[in-house]
N, C-alpha and C. Protein backbone atom coordinates (compact mmCIF):
# COMPACT_ATOMS: atom_id res chain seq x y z
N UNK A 1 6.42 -9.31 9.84
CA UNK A 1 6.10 -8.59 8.63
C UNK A 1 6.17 -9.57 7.46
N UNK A 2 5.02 -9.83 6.63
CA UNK A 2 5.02 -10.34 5.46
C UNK A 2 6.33 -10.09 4.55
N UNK A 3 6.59 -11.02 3.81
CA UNK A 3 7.11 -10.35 2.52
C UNK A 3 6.44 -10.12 1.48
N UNK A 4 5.34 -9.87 1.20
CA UNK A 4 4.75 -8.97 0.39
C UNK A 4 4.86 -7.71 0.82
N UNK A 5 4.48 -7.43 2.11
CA UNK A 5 4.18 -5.94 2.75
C UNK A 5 5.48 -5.52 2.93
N UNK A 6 6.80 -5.89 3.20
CA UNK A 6 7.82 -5.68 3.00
C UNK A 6 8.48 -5.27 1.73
N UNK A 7 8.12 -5.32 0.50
CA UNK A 7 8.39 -5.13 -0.82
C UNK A 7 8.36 -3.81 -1.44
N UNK A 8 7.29 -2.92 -0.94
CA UNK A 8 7.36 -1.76 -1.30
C UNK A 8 7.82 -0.54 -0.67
N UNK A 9 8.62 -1.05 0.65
CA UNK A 9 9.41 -0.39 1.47
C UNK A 9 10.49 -0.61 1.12
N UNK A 10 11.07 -2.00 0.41
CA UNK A 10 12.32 -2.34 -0.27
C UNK A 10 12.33 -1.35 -1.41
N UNK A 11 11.21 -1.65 -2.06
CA UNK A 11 11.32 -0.91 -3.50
C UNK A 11 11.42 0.79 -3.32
N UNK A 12 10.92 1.30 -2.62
CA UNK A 12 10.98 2.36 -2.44
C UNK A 12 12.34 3.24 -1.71
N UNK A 13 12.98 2.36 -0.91
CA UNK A 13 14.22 2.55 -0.74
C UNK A 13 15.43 2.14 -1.69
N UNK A 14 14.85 1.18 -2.78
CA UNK A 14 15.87 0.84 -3.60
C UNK A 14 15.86 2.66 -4.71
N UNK A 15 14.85 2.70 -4.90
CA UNK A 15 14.34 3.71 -5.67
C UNK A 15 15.32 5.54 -5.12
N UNK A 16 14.88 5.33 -4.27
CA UNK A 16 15.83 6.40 -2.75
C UNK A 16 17.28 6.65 -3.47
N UNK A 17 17.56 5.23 -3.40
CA UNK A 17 19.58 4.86 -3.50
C UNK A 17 19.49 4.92 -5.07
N UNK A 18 18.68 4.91 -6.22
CA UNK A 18 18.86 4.99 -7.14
C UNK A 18 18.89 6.38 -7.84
N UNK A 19 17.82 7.06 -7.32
CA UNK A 19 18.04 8.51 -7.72
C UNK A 19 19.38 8.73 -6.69
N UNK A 20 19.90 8.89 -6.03
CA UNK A 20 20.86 9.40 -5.44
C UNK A 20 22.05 8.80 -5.76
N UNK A 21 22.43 7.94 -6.54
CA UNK A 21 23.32 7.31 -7.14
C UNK A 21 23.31 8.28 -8.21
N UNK A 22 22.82 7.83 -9.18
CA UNK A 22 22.59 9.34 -10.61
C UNK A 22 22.40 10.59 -10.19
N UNK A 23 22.29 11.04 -8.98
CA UNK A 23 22.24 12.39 -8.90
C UNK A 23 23.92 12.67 -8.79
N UNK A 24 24.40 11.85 -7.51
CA UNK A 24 25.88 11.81 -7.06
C UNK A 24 26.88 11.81 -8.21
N UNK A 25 26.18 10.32 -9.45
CA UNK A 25 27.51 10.83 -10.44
C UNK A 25 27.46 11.49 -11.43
N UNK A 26 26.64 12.02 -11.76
CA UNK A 26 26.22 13.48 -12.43
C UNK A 26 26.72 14.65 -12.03
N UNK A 27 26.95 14.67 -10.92
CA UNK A 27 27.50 15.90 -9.72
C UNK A 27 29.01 15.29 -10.12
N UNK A 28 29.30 14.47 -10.02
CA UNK A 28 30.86 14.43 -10.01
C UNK A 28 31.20 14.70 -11.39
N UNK A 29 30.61 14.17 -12.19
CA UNK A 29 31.19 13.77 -13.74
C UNK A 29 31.05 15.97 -14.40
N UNK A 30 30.25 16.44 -13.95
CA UNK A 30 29.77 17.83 -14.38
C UNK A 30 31.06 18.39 -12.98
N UNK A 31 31.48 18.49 -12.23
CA UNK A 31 32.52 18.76 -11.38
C UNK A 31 33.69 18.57 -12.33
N UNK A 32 33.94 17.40 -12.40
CA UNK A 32 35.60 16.99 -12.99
C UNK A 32 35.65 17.96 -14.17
N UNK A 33 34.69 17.99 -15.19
CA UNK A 33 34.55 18.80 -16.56
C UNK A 33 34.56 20.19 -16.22
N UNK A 34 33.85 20.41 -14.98
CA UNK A 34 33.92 21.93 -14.92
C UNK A 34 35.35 22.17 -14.35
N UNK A 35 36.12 21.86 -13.48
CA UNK A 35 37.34 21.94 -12.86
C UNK A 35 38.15 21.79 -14.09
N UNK A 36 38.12 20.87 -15.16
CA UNK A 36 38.92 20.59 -16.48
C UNK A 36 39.16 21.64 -17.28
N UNK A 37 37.87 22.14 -17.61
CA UNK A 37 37.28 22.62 -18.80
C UNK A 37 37.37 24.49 -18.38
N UNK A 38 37.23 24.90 -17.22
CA UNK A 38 36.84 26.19 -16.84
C UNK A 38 38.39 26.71 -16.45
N UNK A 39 38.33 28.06 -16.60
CA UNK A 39 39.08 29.00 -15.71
C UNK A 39 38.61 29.75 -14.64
N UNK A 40 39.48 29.53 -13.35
CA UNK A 40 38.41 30.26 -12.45
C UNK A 40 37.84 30.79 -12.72
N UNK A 41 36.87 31.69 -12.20
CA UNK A 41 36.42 33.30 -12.24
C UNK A 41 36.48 33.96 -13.48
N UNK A 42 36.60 33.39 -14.58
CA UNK A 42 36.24 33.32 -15.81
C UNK A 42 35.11 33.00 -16.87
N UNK A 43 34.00 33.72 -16.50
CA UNK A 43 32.76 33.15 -17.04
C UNK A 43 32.77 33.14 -18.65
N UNK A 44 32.06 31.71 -18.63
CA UNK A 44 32.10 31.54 -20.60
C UNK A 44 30.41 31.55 -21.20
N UNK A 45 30.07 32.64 -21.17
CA UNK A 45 29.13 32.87 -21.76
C UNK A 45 28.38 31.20 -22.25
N UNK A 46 26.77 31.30 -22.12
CA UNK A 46 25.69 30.60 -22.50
C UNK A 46 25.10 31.10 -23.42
N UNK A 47 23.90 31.82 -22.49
CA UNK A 47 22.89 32.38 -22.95
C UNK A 47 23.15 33.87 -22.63
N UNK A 48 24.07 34.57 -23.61
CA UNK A 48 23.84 36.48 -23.21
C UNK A 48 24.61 36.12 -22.19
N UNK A 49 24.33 37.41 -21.41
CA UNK A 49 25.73 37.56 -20.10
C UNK A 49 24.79 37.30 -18.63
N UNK A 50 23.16 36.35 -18.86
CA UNK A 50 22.59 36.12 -17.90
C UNK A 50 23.00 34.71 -17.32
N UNK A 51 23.12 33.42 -18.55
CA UNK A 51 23.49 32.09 -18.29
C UNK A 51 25.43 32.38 -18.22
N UNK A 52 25.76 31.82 -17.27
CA UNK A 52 27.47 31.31 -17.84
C UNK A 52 28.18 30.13 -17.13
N UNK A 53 29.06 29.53 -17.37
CA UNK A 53 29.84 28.97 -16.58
C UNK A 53 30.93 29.42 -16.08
N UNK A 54 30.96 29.48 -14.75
CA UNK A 54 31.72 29.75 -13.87
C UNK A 54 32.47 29.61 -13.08
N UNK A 55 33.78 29.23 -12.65
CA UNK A 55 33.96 28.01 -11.85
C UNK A 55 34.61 28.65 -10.79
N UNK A 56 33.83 28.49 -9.68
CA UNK A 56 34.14 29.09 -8.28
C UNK A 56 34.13 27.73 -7.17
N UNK A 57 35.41 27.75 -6.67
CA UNK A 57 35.43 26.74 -4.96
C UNK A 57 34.89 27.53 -3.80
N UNK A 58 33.82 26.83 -3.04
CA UNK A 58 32.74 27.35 -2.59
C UNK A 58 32.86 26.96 -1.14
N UNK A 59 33.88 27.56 0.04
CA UNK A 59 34.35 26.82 1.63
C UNK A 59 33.32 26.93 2.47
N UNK A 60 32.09 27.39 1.81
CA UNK A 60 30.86 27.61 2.92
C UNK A 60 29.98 26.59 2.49
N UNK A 61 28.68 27.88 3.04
CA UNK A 61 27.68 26.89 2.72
C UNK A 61 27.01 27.79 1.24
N UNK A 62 25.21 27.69 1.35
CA UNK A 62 25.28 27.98 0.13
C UNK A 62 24.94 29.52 -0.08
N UNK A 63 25.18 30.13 -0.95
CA UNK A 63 25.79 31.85 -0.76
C UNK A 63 26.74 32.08 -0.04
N UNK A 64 27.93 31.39 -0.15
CA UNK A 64 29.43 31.38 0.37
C UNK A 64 29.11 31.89 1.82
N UNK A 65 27.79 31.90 2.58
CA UNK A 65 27.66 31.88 4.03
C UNK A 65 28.98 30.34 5.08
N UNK A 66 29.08 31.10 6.09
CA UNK A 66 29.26 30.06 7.13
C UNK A 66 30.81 29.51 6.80
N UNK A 67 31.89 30.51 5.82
CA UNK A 67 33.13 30.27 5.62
C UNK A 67 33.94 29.90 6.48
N UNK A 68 34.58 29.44 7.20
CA UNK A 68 35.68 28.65 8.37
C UNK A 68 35.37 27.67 8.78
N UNK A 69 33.75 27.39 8.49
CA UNK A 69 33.35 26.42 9.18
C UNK A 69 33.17 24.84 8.38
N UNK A 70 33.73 25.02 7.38
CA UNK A 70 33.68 23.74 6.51
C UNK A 70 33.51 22.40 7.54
N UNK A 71 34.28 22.54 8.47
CA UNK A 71 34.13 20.92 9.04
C UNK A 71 32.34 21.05 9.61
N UNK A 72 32.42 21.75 10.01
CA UNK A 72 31.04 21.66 10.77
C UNK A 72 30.03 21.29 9.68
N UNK A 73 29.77 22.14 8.15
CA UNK A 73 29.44 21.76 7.36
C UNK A 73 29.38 20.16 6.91
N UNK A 74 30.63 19.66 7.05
CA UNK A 74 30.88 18.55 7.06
C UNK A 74 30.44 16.91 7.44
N UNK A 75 30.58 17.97 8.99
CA UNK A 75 29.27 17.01 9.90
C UNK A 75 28.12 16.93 9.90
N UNK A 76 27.57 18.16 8.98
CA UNK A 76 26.17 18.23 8.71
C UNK A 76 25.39 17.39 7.85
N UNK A 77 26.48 17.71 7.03
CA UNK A 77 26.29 16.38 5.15
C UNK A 77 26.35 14.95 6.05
N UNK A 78 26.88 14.67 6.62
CA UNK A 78 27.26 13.55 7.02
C UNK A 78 26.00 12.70 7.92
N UNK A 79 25.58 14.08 8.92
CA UNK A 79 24.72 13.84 9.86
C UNK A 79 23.15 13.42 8.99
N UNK A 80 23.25 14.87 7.89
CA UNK A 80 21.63 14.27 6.49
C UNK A 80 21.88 13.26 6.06
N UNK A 81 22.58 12.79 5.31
CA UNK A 81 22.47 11.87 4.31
C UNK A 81 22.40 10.09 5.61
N UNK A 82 23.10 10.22 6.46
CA UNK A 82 22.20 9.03 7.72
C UNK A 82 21.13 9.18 8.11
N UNK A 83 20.69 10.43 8.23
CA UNK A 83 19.42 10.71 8.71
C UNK A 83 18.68 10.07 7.33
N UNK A 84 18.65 10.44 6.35
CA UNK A 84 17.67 10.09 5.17
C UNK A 84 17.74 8.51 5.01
N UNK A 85 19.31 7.94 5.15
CA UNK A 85 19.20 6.43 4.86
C UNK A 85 18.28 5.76 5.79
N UNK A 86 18.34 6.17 6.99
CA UNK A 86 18.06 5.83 8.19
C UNK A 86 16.18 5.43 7.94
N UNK A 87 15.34 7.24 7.68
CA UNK A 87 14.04 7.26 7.03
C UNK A 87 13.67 6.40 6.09
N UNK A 88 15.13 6.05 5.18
CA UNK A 88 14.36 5.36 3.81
C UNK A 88 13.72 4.39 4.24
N UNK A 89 14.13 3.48 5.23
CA UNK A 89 14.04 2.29 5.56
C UNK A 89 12.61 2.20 5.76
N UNK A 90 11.79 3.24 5.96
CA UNK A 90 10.18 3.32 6.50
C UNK A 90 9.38 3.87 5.26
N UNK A 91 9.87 4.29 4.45
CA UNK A 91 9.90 4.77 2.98
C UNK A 91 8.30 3.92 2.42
N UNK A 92 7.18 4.49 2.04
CA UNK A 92 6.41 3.86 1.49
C UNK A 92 5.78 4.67 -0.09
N UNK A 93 6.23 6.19 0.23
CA UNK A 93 5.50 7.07 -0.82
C UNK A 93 6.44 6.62 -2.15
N UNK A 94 6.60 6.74 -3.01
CA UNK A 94 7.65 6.53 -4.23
C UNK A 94 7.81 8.24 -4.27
N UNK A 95 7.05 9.29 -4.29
CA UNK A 95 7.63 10.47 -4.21
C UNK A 95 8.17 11.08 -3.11
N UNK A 96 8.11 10.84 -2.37
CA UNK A 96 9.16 10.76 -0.97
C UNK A 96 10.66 10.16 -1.14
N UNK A 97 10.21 8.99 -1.96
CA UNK A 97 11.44 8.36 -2.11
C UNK A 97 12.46 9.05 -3.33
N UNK A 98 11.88 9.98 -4.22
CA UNK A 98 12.22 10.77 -5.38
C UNK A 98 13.19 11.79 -4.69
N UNK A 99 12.21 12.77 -3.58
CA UNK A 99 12.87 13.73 -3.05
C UNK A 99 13.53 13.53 -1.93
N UNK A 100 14.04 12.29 -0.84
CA UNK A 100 14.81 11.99 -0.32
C UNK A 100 15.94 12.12 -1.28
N UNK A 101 15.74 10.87 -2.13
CA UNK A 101 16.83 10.90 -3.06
C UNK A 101 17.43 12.01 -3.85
N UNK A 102 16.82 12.84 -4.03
CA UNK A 102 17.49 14.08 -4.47
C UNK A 102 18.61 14.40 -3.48
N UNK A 103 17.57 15.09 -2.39
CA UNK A 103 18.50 15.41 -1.28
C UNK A 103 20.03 14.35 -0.79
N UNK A 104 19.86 13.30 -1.14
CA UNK A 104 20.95 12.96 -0.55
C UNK A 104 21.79 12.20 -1.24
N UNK A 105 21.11 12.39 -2.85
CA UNK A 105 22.28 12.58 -4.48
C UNK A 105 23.06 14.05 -3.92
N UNK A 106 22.59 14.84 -3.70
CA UNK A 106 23.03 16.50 -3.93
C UNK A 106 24.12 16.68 -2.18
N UNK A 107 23.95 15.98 -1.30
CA UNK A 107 24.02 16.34 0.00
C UNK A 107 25.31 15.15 -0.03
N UNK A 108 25.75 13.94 -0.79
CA UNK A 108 26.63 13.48 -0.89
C UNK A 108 27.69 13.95 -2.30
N UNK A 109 26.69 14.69 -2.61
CA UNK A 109 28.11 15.31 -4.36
C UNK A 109 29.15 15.97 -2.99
N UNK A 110 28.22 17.17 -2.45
CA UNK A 110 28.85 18.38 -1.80
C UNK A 110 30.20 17.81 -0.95
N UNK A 111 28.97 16.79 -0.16
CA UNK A 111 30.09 16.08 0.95
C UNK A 111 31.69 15.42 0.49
N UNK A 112 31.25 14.86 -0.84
CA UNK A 112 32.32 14.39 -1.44
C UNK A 112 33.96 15.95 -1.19
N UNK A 113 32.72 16.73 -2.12
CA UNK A 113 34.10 17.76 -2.24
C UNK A 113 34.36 18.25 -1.05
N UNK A 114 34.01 18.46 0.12
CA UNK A 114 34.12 18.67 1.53
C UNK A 114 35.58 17.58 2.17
N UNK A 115 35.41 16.50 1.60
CA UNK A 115 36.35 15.69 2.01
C UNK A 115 37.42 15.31 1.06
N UNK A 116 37.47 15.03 0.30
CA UNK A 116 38.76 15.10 -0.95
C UNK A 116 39.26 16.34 -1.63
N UNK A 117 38.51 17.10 -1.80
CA UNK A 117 39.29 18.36 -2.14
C UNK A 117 39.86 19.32 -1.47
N UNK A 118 40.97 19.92 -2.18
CA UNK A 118 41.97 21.10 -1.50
C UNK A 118 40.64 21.85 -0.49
N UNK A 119 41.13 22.24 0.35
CA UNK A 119 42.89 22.36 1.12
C UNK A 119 42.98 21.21 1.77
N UNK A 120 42.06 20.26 2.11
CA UNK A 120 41.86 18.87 2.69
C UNK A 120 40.96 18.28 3.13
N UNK A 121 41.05 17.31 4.10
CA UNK A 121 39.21 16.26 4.79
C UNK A 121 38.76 17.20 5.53
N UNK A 122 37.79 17.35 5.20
CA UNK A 122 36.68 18.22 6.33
C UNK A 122 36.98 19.50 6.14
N UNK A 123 37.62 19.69 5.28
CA UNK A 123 38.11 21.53 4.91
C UNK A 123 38.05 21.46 3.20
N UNK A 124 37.85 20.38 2.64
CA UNK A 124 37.85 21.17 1.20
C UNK A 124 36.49 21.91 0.62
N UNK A 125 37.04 22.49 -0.57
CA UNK A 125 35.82 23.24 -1.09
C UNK A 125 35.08 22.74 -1.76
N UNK A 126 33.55 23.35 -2.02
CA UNK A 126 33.30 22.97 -2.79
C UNK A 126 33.01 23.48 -4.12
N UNK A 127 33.13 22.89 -5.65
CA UNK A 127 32.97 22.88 -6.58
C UNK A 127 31.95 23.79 -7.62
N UNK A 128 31.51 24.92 -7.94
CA UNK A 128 30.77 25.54 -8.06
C UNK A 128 30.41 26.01 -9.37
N UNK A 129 30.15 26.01 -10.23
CA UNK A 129 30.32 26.30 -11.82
C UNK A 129 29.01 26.79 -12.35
N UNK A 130 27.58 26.48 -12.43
CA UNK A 130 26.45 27.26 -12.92
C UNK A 130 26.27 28.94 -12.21
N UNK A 131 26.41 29.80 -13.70
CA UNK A 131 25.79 31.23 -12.61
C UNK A 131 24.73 31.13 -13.84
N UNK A 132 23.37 31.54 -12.94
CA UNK A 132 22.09 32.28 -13.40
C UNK A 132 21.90 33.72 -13.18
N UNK A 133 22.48 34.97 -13.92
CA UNK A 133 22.19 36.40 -13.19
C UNK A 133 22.81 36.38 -12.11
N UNK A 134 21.27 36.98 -11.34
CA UNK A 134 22.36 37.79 -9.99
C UNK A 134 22.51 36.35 -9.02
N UNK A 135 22.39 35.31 -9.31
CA UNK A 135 22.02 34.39 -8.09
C UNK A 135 23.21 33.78 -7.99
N UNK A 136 23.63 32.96 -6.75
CA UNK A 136 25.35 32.90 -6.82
C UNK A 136 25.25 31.71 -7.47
N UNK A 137 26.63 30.95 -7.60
CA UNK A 137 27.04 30.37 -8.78
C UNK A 137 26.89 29.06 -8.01
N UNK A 138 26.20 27.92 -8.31
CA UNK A 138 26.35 26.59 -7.31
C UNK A 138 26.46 25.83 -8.53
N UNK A 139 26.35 24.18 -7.89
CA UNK A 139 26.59 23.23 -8.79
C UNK A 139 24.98 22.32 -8.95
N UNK A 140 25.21 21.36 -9.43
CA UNK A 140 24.45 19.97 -9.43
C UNK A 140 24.19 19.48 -8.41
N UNK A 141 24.74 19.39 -7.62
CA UNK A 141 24.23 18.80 -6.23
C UNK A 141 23.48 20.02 -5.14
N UNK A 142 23.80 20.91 -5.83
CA UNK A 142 22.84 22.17 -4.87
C UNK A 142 21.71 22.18 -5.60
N UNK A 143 21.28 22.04 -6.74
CA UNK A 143 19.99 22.34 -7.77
C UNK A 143 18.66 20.75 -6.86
N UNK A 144 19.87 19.96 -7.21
CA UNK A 144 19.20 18.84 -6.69
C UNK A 144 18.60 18.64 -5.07
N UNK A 145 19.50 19.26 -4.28
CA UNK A 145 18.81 19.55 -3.19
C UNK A 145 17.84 20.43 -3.13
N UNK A 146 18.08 21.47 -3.48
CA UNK A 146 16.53 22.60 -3.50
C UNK A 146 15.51 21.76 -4.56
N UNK A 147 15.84 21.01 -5.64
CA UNK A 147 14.74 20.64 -6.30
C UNK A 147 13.81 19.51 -4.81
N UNK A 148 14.53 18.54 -4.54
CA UNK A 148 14.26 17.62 -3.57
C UNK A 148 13.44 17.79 -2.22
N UNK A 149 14.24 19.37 -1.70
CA UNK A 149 13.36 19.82 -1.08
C UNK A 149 12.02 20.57 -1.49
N UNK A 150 12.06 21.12 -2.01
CA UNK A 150 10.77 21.80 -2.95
C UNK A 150 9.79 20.92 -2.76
N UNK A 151 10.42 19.51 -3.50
CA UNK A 151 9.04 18.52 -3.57
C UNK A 151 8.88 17.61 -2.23
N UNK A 152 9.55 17.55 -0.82
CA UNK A 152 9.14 17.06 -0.09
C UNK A 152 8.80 18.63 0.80
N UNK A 153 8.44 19.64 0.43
CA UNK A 153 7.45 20.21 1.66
C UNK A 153 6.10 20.46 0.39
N UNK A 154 6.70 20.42 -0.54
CA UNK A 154 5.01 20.21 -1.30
C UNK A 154 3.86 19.08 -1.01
N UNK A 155 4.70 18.01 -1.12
CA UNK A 155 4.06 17.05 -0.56
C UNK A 155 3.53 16.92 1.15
N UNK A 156 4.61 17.26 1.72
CA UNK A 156 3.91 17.70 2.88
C UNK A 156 2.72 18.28 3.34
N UNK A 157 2.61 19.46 2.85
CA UNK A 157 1.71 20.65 2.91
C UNK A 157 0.86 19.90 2.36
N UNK A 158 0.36 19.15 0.97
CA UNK A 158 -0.96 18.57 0.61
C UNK A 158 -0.64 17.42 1.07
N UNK A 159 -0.14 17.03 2.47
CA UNK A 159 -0.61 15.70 3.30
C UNK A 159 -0.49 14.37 2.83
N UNK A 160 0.84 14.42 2.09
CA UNK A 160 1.53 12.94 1.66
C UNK A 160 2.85 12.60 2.48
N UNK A 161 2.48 11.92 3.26
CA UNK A 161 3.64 11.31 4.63
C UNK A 161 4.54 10.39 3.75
N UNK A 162 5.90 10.37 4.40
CA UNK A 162 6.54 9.22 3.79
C UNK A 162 6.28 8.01 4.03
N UNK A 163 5.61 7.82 5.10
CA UNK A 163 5.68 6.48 5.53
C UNK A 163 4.15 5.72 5.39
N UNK A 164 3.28 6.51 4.29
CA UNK A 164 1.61 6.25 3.82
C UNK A 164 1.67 6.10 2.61
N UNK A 165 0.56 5.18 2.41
CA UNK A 165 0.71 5.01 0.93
C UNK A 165 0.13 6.10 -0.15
N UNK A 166 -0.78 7.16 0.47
CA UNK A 166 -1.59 7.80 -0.01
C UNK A 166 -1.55 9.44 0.94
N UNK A 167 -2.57 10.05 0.53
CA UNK A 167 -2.79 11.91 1.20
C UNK A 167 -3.38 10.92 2.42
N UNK A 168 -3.07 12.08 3.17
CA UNK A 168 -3.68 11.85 4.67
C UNK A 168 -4.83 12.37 4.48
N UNK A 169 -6.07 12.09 5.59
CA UNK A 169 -7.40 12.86 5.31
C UNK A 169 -7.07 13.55 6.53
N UNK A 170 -7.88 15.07 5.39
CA UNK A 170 -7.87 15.90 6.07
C UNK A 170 -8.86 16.19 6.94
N UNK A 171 -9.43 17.45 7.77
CA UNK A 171 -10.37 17.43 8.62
C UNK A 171 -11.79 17.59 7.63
N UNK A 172 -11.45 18.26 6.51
CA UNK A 172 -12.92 18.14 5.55
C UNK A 172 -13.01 16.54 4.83
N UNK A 173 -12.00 16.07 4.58
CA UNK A 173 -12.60 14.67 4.29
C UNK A 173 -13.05 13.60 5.24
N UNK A 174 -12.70 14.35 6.55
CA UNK A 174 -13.45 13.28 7.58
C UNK A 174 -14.84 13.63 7.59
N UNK A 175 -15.21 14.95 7.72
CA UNK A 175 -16.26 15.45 8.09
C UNK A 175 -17.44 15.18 6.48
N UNK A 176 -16.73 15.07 5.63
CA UNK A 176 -17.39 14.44 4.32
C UNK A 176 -17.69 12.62 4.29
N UNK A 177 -16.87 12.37 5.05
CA UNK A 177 -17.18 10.88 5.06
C UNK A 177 -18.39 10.93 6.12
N UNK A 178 -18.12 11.51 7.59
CA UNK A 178 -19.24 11.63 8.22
C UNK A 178 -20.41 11.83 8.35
N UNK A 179 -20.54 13.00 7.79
CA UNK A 179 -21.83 13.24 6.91
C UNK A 179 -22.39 11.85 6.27
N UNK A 180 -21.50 11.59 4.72
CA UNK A 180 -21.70 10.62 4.12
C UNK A 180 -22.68 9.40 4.83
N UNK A 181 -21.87 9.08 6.05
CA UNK A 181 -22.32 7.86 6.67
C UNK A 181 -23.54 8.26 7.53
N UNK A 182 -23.75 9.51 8.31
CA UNK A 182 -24.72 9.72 8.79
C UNK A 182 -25.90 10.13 7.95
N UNK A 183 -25.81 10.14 6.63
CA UNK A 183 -26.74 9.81 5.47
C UNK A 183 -27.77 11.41 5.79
C-alpha cells in the first residue's frame, strides 16, 4: 500500500478518535457538573416544566431497561467501541468517520460510568441528567449515540459504505450508464 493511499484511511481514523475524544470529555465534564450541581430527582426547571435537569443514576440500559444486568451491559460497551476501533482502521468516508465517532464518544462516556462509579466495576451506574417531557432522562453520551447512529443508517440507506470514497451505484445508475454507453 502506497503512502499516499494510506493517508486518508489515517486521516479518517484520526478524525474517528477525534470526534470521540470531544464527545467523551464533554460527557464527563457535563456528568461531574451535573452530579455537583443537581439534586437527585429534583428537576430544575429550563424551559417551562417540558425542558429540566434532572439527575438520575441509570443501572440499565437506555429506558432504565435490562436493570441487574450492568456487567453484561458492560461487556457490550466494551465489545462496540473495539468493534468500531477495529472498522476505523478501513475507514475511508469522513462521514462514517463522524458517526463512528459519535458512537464511540457516547459508548465510552457510558462505559466510563459502568466502571468507576458506585456501586462498583462493571456494576456502576450510569449518570443521567437531561429530561425532555415524557422521554426518559439520559445524558451526553446517549444523545451522541442516537445522533451517530441516525447518521450512519442514513448514510447507509443512500449507499455510502465506510470503506468507499463515494455513494455506491445503484441498479438505476448502472442501467443509466448502460444505456449511456449503448448510445
Amino acid at each position: 500500500m502506497s503512502e499516499q493511499s494510506a493517508d486518508p484511511g489515517r486521516r479518517r481514523l484520526t478524525l474517528l478518535l477525534v470526534v470521540a475524544a470531544v464527545v467523551l470529555a464533554l460527557d464527563v465534564i457535563t456528568k461531574m457538573l451535573a452530579v455537583r450541581l443537581l439534586v437527585p430527582k429534583e428537576p430544575v426547571p429550563i424551559i417551562g416544566e417540558t425542558v429540566s435537569w434532572t439527575l438520575v443514576r441509570n443501572s440499565g440500559a437506555a429506558f432504565s431497561m435490562a436493570t441487574g444486568y450492568t456487567w453484561v451491559l458492560t461487556l457490550i460497551a466494551a465489545c462496540v467501541a473495539g468493534g468500531i476501533i477495529w472498522m476505523g482502521r478501513r475507514l475511508v468516508s469522513p462521514w462514517w468517520a463522524l458517526g463512528l465517532g459519535l458512537v464511540l464518544g457516547g459508548a465510552l462516556g457510558n462505559l466510563m460510568d459502568r466502571l468507576f462509579r458506585a456501586p462498583g466495576p462493571l456494576r456502576g451506574h450510569v449518570v443521567d441528567f437531561l429530561s425532555i417531557g415524557w422521554w426518559p432522562v439520559f445524558n451526553l453520551a446517549d444523545s451522541a449515540v442516537v445522533c451517530g447512529a441516525v447518521l450512519l443508517v442514513g448514510l447507509s440507506l443512500f449507499g455510502y459504505e465506510f470503506d468507499a470514497p463515494g455513494r455506491r451505484p445503484t441498479e438505476t445508475d448502472e442501467s443509466a450508464a448502460e444505456t449511456e454507453a449503448n448510445g
